[in-house]
Protein backbone atom coordinates (compact mmCIF):
# COMPACT_ATOMS: atom_id res chain seq x y z
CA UNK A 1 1.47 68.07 29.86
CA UNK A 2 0.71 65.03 27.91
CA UNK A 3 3.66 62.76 27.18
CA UNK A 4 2.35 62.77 23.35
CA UNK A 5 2.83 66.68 23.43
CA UNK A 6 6.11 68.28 22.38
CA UNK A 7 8.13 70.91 24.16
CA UNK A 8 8.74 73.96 22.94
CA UNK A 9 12.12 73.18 21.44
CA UNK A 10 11.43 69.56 20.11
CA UNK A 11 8.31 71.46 18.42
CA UNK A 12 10.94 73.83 16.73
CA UNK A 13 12.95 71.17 15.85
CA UNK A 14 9.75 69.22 14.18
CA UNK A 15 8.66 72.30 12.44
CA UNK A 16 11.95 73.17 10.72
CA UNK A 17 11.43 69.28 9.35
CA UNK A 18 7.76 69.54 7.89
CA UNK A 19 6.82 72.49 6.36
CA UNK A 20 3.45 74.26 7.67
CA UNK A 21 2.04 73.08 4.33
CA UNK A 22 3.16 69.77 5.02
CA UNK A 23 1.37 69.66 7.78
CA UNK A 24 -1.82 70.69 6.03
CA UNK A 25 -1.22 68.11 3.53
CA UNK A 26 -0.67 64.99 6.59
CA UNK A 27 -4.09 66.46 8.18
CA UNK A 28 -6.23 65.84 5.68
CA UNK A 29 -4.35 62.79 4.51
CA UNK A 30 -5.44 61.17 8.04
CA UNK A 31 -8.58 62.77 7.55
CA UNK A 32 -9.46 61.26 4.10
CA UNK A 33 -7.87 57.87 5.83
CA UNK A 34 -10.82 57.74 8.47
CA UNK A 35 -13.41 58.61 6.32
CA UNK A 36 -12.94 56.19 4.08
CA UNK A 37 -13.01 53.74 7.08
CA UNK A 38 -16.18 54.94 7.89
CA UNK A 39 -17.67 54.79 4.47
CA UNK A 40 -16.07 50.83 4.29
CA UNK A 41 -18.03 49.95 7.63
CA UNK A 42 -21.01 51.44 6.35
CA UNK A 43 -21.21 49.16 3.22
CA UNK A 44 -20.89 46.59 5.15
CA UNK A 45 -23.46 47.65 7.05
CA UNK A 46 -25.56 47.66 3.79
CA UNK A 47 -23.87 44.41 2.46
CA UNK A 48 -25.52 42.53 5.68
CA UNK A 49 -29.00 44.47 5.08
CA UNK A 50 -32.30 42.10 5.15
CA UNK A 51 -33.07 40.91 1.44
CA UNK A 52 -36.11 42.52 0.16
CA UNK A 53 -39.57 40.84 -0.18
CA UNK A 54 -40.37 39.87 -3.46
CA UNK A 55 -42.78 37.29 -2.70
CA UNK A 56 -45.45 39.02 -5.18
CA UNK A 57 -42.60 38.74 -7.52
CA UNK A 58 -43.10 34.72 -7.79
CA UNK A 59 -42.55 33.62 -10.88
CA UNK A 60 -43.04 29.70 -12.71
CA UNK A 61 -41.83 30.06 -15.98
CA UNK A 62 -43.66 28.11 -18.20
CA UNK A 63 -42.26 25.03 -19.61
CA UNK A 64 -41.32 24.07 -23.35
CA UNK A 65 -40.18 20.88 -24.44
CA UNK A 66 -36.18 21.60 -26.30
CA UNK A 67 -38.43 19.79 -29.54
CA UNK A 68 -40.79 21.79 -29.71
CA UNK A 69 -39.58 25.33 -28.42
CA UNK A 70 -38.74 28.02 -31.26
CA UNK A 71 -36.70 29.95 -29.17
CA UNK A 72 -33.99 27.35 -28.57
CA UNK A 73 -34.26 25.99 -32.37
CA UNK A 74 -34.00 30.08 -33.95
CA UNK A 75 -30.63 30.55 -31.32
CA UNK A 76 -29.07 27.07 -32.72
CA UNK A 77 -29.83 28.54 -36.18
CA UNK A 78 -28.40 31.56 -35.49
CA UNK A 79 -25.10 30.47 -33.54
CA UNK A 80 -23.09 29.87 -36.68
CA UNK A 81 -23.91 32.75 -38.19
CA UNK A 82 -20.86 34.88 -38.68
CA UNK A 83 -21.79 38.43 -40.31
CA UNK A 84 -17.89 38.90 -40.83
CA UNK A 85 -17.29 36.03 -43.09
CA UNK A 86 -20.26 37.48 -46.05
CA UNK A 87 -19.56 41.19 -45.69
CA UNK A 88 -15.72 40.36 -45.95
CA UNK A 89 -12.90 43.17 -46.52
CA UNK A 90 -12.80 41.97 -49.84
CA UNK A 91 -16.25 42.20 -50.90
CA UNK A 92 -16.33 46.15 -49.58
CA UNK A 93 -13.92 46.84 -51.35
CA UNK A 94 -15.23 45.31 -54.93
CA UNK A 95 -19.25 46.26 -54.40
CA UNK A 96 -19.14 49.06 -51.52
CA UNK A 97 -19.13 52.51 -51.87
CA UNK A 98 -18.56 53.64 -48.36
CA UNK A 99 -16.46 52.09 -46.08
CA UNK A 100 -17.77 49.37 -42.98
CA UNK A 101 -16.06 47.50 -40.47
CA UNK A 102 -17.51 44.14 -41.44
CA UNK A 103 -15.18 42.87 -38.50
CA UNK A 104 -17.06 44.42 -36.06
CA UNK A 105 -19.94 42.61 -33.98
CA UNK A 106 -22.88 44.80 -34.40
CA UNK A 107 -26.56 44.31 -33.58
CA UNK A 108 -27.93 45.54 -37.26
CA UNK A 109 -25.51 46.54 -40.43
CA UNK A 110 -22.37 47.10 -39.74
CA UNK A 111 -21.71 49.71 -42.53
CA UNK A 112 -23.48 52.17 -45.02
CA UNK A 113 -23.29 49.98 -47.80
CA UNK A 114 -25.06 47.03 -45.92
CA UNK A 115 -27.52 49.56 -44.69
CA UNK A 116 -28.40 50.49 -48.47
CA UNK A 117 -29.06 47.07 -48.73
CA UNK A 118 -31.17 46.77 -46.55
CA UNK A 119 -33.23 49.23 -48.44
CA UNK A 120 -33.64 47.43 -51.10
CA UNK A 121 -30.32 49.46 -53.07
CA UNK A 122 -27.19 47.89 -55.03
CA UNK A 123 -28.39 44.38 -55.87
CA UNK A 124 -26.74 44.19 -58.82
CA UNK A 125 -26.83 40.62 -60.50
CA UNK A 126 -22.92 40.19 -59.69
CA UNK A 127 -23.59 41.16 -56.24
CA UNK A 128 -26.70 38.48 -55.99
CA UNK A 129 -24.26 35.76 -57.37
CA UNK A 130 -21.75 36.14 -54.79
CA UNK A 131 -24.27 36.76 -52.19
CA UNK A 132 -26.61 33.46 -52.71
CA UNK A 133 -24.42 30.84 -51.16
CA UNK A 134 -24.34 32.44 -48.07
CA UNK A 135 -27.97 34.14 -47.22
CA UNK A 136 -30.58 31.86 -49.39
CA UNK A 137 -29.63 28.39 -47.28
CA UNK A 138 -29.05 30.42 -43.86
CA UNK A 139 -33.06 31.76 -44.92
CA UNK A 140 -34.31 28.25 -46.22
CA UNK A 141 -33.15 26.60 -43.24
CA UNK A 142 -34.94 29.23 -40.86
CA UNK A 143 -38.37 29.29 -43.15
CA UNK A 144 -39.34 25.93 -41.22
CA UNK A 145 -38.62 27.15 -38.17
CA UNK A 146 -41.35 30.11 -38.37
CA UNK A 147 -44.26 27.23 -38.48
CA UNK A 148 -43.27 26.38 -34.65
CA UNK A 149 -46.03 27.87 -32.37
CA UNK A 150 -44.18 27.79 -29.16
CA UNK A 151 -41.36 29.54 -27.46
CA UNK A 152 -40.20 29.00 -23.80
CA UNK A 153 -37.29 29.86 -21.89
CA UNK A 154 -34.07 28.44 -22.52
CA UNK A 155 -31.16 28.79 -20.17
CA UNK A 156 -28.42 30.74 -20.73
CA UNK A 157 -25.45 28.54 -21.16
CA UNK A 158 -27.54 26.09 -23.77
CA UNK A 159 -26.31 27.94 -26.94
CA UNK A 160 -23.37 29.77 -26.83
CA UNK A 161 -22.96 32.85 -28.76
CA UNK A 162 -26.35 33.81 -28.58
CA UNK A 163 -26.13 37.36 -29.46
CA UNK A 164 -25.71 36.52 -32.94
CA UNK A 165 -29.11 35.97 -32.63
CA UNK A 166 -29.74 39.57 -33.78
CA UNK A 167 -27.25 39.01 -36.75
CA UNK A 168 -29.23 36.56 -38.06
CA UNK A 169 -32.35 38.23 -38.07
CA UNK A 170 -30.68 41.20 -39.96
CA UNK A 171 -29.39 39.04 -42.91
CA UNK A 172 -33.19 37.69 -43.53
CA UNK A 173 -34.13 40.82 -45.06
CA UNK A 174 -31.03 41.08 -47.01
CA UNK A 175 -32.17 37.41 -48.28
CA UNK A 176 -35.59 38.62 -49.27
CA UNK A 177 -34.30 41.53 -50.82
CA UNK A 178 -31.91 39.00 -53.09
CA UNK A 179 -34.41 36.83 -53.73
CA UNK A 180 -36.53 39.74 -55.21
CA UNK A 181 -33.13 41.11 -57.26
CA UNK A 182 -33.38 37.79 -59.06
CA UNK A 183 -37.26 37.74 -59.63
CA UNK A 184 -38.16 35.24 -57.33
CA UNK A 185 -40.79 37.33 -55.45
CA UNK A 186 -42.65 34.32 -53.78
CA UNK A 187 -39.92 33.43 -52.14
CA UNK A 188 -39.31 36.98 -50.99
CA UNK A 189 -42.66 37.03 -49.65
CA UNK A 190 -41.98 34.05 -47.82
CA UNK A 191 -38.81 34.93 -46.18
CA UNK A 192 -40.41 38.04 -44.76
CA UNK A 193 -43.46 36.40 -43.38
CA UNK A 194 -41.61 33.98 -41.84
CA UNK A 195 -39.83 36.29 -40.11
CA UNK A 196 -43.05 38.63 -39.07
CA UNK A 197 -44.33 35.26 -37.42
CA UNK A 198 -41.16 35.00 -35.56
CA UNK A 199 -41.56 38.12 -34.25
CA UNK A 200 -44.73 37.12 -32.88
CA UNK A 201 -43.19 33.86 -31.50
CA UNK A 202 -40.48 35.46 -28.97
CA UNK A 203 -42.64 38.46 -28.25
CA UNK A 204 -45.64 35.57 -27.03
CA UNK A 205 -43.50 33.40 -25.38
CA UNK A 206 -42.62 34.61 -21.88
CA UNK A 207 -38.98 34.62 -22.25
CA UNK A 208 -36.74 36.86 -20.46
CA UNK A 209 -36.42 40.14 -21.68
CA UNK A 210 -33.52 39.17 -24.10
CA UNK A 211 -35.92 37.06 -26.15
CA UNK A 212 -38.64 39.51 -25.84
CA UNK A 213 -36.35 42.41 -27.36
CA UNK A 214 -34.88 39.88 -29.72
CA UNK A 215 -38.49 39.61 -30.76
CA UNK A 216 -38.91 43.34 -31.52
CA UNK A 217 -36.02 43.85 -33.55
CA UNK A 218 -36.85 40.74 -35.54
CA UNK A 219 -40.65 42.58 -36.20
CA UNK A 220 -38.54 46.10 -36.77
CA UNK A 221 -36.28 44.61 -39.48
CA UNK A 222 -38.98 42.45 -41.48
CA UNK A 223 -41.31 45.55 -41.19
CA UNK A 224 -38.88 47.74 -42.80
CA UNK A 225 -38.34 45.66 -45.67
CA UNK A 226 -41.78 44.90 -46.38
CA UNK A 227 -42.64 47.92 -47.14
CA UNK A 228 -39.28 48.89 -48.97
CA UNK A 229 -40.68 46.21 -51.34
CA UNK A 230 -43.69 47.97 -51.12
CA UNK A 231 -42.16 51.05 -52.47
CA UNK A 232 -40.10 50.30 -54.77
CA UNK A 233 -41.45 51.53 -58.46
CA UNK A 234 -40.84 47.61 -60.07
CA UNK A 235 -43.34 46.30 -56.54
CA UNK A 236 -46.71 46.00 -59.06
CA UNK A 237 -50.51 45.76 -57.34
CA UNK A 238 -50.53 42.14 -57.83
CA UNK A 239 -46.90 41.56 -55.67
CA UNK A 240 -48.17 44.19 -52.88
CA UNK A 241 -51.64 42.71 -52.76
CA UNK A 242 -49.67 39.49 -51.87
CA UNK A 243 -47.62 41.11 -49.13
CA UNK A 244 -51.06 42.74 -47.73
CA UNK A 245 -53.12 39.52 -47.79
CA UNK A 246 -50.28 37.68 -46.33
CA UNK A 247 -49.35 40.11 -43.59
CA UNK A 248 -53.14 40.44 -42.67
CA UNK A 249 -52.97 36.73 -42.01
CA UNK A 250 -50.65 36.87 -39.11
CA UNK A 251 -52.10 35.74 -36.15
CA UNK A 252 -51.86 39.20 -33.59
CA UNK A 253 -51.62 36.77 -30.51
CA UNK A 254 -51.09 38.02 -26.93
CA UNK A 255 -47.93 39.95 -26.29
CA UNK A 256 -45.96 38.84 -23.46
CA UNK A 257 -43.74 41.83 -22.02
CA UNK A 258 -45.32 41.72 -18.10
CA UNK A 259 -44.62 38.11 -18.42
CA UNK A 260 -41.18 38.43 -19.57
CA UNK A 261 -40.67 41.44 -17.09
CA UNK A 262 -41.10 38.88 -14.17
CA UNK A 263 -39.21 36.09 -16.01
CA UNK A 264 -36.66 38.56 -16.22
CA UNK A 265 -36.79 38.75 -12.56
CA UNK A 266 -36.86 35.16 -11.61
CA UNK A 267 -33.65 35.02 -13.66
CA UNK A 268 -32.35 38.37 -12.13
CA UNK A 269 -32.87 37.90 -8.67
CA UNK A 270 -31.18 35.38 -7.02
CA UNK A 271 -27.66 36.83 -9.52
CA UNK A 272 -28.46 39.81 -7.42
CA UNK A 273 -28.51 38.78 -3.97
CA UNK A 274 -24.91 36.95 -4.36
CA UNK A 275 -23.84 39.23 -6.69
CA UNK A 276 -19.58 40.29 -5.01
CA UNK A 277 -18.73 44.02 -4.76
CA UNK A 278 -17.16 43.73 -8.07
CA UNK A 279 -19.77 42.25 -10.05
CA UNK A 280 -20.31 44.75 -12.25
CA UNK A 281 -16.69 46.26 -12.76
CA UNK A 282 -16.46 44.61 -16.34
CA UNK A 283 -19.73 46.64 -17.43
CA UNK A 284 -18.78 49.80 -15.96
CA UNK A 285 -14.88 50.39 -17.22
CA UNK A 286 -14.48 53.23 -15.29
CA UNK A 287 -17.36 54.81 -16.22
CA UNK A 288 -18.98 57.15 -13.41
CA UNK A 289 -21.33 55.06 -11.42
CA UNK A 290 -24.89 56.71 -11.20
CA UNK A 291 -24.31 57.11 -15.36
CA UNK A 292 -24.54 53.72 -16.01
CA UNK A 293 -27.86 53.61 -13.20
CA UNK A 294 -28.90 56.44 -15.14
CA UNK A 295 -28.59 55.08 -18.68
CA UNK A 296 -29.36 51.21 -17.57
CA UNK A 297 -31.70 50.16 -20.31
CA UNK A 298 -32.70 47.17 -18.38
CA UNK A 299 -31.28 46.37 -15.04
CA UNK A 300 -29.60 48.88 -12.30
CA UNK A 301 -26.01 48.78 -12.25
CA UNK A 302 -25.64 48.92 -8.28
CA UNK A 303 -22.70 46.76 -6.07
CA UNK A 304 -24.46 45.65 -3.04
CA UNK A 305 -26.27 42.71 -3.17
CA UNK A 306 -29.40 42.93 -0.93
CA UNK A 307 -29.55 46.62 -1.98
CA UNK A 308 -29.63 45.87 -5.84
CA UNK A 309 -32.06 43.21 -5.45
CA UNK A 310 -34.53 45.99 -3.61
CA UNK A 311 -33.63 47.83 -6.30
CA UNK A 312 -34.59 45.63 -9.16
CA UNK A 313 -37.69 44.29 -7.51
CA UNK A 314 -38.89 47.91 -7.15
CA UNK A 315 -38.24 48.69 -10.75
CA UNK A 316 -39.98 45.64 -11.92
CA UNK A 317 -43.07 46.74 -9.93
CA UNK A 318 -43.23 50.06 -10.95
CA UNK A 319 -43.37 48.73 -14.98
CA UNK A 320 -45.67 46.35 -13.84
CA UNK A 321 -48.31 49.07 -12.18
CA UNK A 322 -48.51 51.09 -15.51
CA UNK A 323 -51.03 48.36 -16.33
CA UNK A 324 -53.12 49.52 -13.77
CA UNK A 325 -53.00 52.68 -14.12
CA UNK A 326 -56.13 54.62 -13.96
CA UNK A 327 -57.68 57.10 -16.82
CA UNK A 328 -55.49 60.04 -16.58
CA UNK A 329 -51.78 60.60 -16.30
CA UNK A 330 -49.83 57.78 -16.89
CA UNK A 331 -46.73 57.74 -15.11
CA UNK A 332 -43.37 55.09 -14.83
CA UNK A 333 -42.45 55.58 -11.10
CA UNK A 334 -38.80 56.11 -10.55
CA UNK A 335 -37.32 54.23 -7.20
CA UNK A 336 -34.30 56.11 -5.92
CA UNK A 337 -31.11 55.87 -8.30
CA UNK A 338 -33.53 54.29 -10.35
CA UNK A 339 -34.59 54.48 -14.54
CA UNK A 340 -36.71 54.46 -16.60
CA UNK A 341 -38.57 51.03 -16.99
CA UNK A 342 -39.02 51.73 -20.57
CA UNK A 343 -37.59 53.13 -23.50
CA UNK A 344 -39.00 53.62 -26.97
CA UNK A 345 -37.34 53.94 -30.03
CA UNK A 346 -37.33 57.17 -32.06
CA UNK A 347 -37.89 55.57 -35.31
CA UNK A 348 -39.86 57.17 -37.86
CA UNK A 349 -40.90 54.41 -40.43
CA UNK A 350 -44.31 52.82 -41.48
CA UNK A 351 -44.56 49.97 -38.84
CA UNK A 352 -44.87 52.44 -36.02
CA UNK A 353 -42.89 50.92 -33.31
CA UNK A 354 -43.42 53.91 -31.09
CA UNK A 355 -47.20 53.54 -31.29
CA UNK A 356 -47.09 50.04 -30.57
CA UNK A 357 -44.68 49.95 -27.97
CA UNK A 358 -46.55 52.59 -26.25
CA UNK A 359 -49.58 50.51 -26.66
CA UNK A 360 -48.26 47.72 -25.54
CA UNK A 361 -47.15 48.88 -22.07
CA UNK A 362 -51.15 50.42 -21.32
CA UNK A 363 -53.40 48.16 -23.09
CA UNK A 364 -53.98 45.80 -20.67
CA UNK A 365 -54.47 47.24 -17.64
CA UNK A 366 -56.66 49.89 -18.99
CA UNK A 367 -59.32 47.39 -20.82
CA UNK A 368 -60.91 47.43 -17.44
CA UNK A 369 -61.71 51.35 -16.98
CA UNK A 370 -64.89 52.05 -18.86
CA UNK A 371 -63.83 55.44 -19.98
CA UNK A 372 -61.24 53.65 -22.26
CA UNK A 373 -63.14 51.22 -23.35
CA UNK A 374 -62.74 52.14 -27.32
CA UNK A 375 -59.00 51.30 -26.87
CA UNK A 376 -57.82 49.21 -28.79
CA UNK A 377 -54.32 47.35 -30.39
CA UNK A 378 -53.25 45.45 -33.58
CA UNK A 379 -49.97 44.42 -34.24
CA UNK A 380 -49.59 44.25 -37.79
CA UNK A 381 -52.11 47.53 -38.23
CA UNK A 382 -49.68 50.44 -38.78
CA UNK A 383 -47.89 48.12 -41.14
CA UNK A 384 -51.44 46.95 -43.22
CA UNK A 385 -52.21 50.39 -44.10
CA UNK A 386 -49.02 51.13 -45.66
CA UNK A 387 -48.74 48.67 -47.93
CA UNK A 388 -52.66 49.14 -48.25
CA UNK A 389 -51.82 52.38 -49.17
CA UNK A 390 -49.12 51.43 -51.31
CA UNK A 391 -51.78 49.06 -53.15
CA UNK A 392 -54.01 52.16 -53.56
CA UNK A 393 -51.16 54.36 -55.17
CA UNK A 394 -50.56 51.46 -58.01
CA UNK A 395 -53.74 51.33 -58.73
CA UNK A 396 -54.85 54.63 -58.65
CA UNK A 397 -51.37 56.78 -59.41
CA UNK A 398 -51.57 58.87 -56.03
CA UNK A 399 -51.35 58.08 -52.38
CA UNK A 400 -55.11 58.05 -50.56
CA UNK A 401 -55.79 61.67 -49.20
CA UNK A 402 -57.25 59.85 -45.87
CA UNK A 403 -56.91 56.46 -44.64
CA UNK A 404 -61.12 56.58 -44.77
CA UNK A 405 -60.31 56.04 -48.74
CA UNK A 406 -58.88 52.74 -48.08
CA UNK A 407 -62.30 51.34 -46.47
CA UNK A 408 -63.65 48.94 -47.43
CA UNK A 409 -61.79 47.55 -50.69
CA UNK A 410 -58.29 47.74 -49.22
CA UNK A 411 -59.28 47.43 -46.03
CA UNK A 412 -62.19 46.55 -43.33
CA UNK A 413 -61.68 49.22 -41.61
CA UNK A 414 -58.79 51.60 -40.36
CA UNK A 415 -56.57 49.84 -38.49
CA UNK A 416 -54.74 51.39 -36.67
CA UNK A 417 -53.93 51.55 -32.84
CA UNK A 418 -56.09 54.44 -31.99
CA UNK A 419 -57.24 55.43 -28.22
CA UNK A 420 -61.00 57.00 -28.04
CA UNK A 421 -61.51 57.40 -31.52
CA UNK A 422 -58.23 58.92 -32.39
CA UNK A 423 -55.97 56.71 -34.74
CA UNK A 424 -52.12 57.05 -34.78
CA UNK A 425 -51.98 59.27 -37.40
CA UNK A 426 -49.49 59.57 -40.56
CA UNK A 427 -49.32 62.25 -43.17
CA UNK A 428 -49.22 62.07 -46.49
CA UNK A 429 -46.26 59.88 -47.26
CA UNK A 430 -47.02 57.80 -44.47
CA UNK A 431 -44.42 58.13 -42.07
CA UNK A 432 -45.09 58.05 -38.40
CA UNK A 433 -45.89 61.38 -36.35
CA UNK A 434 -46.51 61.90 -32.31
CA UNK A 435 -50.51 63.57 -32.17
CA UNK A 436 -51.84 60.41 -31.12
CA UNK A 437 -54.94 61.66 -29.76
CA UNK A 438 -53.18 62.14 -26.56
CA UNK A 439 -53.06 65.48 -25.08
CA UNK A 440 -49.80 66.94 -23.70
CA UNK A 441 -47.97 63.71 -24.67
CA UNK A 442 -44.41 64.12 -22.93
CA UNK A 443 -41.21 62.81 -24.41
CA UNK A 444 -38.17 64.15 -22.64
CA UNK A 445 -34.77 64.52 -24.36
CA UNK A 446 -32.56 61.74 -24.20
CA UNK A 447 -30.50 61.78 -21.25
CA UNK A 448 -26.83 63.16 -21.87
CA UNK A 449 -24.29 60.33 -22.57
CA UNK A 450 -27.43 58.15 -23.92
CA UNK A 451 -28.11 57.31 -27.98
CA UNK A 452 -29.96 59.80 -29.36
CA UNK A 453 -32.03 57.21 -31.06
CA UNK A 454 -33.68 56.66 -27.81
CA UNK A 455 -36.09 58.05 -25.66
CA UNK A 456 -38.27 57.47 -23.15
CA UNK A 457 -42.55 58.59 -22.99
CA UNK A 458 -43.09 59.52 -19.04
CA UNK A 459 -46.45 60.57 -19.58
CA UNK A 460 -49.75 59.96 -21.54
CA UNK A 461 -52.77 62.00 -21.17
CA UNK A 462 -55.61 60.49 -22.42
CA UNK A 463 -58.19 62.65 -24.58
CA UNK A 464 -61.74 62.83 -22.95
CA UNK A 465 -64.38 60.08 -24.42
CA UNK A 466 -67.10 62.80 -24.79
CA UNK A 467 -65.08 65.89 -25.21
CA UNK A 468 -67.46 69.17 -24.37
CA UNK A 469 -67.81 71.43 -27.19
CA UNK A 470 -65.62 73.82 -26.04
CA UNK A 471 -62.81 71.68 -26.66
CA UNK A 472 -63.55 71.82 -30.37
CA UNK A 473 -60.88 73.62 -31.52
CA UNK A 474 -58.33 71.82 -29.24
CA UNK A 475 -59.56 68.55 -30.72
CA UNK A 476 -58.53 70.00 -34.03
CA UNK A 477 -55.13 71.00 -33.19
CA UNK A 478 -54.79 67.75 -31.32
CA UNK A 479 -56.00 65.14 -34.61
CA UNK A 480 -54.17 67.49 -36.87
CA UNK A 481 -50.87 66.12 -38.45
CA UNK A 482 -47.88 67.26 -36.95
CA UNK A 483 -44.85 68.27 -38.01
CA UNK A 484 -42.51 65.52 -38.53
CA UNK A 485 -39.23 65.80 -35.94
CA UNK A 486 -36.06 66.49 -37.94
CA UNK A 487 -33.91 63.26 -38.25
């Protein structure tokens, strides 16, 4: 008998001590012990894995002098900004009829009330008198800023604070909207354009994608209230004829994202690959691990560093080969434990960001297949033909029954991003719906845990150049209007 083995009585003895459950408990206790051993060696294992090749990957950023680059000027602007100390306590409770948190950091409008605003609702002339020392100089001293026409990289410890970037561009439209209150409509005008051009400026400029979405939300908020101004019954032909002829002036320059998807991961990378075990702990807060992967708008939430950097490098390649994509399905390639490289917003509002966005991601890697050759982009175009539309109703005392009414005194042609012939379309008040010409267009639900006001397009079938005249009626069904989702 082994020495470790116990006699009969000393096995009596023992027993009477631990209870058969006991026992059951200590057994898988040592079990659980080694196979968490087992799991520790093999991250190590992983940990000591070859870094990935991401040689194609190779990015120069381009260079900007700190003079003459808009990016860096625009984040100095907005670093004092401090939403908290203009939408005080105080003020909510003497002007606002719902309740905020003006204390609270937040991206857009931190309450009802300022929302309201932001359509263009509750200027009174006691609220524009307490308002104008604190949005009219923060706007005058960005207007010169907007005539810059570069924007470059800027590292990320040159400005602290820089997420009140976004802050700042919300309070421009609340400026313009002032400034408009009070009758000073140029100046409105101005404000807005100014920050249109901005738009264009991060959105052009290569930056990572913090500046690039930076860029999109300053084009989402200046959008919206343009053509709040638009609508408003006081907006005469003369004021939205201004807003038209200035918004058709806007350069539509070269948008950026694929170069700000690979200065992403020149910046990305090399975090990555020395990234600890517990880089990411801060971020996650106890949160279920493949959620956050799941719900990662922009970069996987994964611990080991060689493995993350595989990780990243695959995602970046998989956004970047929608560009090539041929005629035909369209699809964003999902590495293992991976996401979706894209998200669009589910915003239903005249500037289309959906359409654009979508746009955006194809347009230049399908220029080269001859099939879509008719496709074709312009920033600014679901955006003209509302207020051109707008223009049309104050003249005429109804909205246009087609956009075709609108060519050629209101517009040179319909512009809007269409793909073989079939425009975007928008019914009757103008407000953004998903038949975009595109056959079986797939838009999965948002994923559980995620905003609902997100979602992402997987797939984009592309309607046939020639269609054969069988497909007739499905061409009808396809350019009809659909049914707006329910908000």
């Amino acid at each position: 008998m082994p020495s470790s083995a116990l006699n009969p009585a000393d096995e009596e003895v023992f027993s009477s001590l631990l209870p058969r459950q006991s026992r059951a408990r200590l057994l898988w206790l040592l079990g659980g012990c080694a196979a968490l051993v087992l799991a520790m060696l093999a991250l190590v294992m992983f940990s000591d894995a070859d870094p990935p090749d991401v040689s194609d990957l190779a990015f120069t950023p381009r260079q900007v002098p700190d003079e003459a680059n808009f990016y860096l000027a625009a984040l100095r602007w907005a670093a004092p900004v401090r939403r908290e100390r203009i939408f005080t306590n105080d003020l909510y409770a003497t002007y606002g009829k719902t309740s905020g948190d003006p204390g609270t950091v937040a991206y857009s409008y931190s309450g009802e009330w300022e929302e309201a605003l932001a359509r263009g609702c509750g200027w009174t002339p006691a609220l524009c008198e307490k308002l104008r020392p604190q949005l009219v100089p923060l706007a005058e001293a960005f207007l010169p800023l907007a005539n810059m026409t570069e924007a470059g990289p800027v590292d990320d410890d040159a400005v602290p604070g820089s997420w009140r970037f976004y802050q700042g561009a919300s309070l421009l439209p609340l400026a313009a909207f002032l400034e408009y209150a009070e009758g000073h409509r140029a100046e409105a005008l101005a404000i807005l354009t100014a920050e249109l051009r901005a738009a264009q400026l991060l959105m052009d400029g290569g930056l990572p994608l913090v500046g690039y979405w930076s860029g999109t939300h300053f084009y989402r908020v200046a959008a919206n209230a343009c053509a709040g101004l638009a609508s408003r019954a006081d907006a005469d032909a003369t004021f939205v004829r201004a807003m038209l002829q200035a918004v058709a002036a806007l350069p539509v320059g070269r948008d950026s994202y694929e170069e700000s998807l690979l200065q992403e991961a020149a910046v990305q990378l090399p975090k990555f690959r020395k990234s600890p075990e517990d880089a990411f702990d801060h971020i996650l807060k106890g949160q279920p691990l493949p959620d956050i992967v799941r719900m990662s708008f922009r970069i996987p939430m994964c611990y080991k560093r060689n493995l993350t950097a595989g990780g990243y490098a695959a995602q970046v390649r998989a956004a970047s080969s929608v560009r090539e994509a041929t005629l035909g399905d369209i699809r964003t390639t999902l590495p293992e434990g991976g996401y979706y490289p894209f998200s669009s917003l589910r915003d239903f509002h005249p500037y289309n960001l959906n359409g654009r966005y979508l746009l955006n991601q194809t347009g230049t890697g399908l220029r080269h297949v001859a099939q879509a050759r008719l496709l074709h982009f312009s920033r600014q175009s679901a955006l003209r033909a509302f207020l051109a539309a707008r223009l049309y109703e104050r003249e005429h005392g109804e909205l246009p029954a087609s956009l075709d009414v609108l060519v050629p005194d209101y517009l040179p042609e319909v512009p809007f991003d269409y793909i073989d012939r079939q425009p975007i379309r928008y019914d009757r008040e103008l407000r953004a719906v998903w038949s975009l010409g595109l056959r079986g267009l797939v838009t999965p639900p948002a994923m559980p845990g995620k905003n609902e006001a997100y979602s992402n397009v997987v797939v984009y079938r592309f309607a046939p150049l020639e269609p054969a005249a069988g497909d007739a009626a499905q061409d009808a069904q396809d350019i009809a209007p659909a049914p707006l989702p329910a908000r």
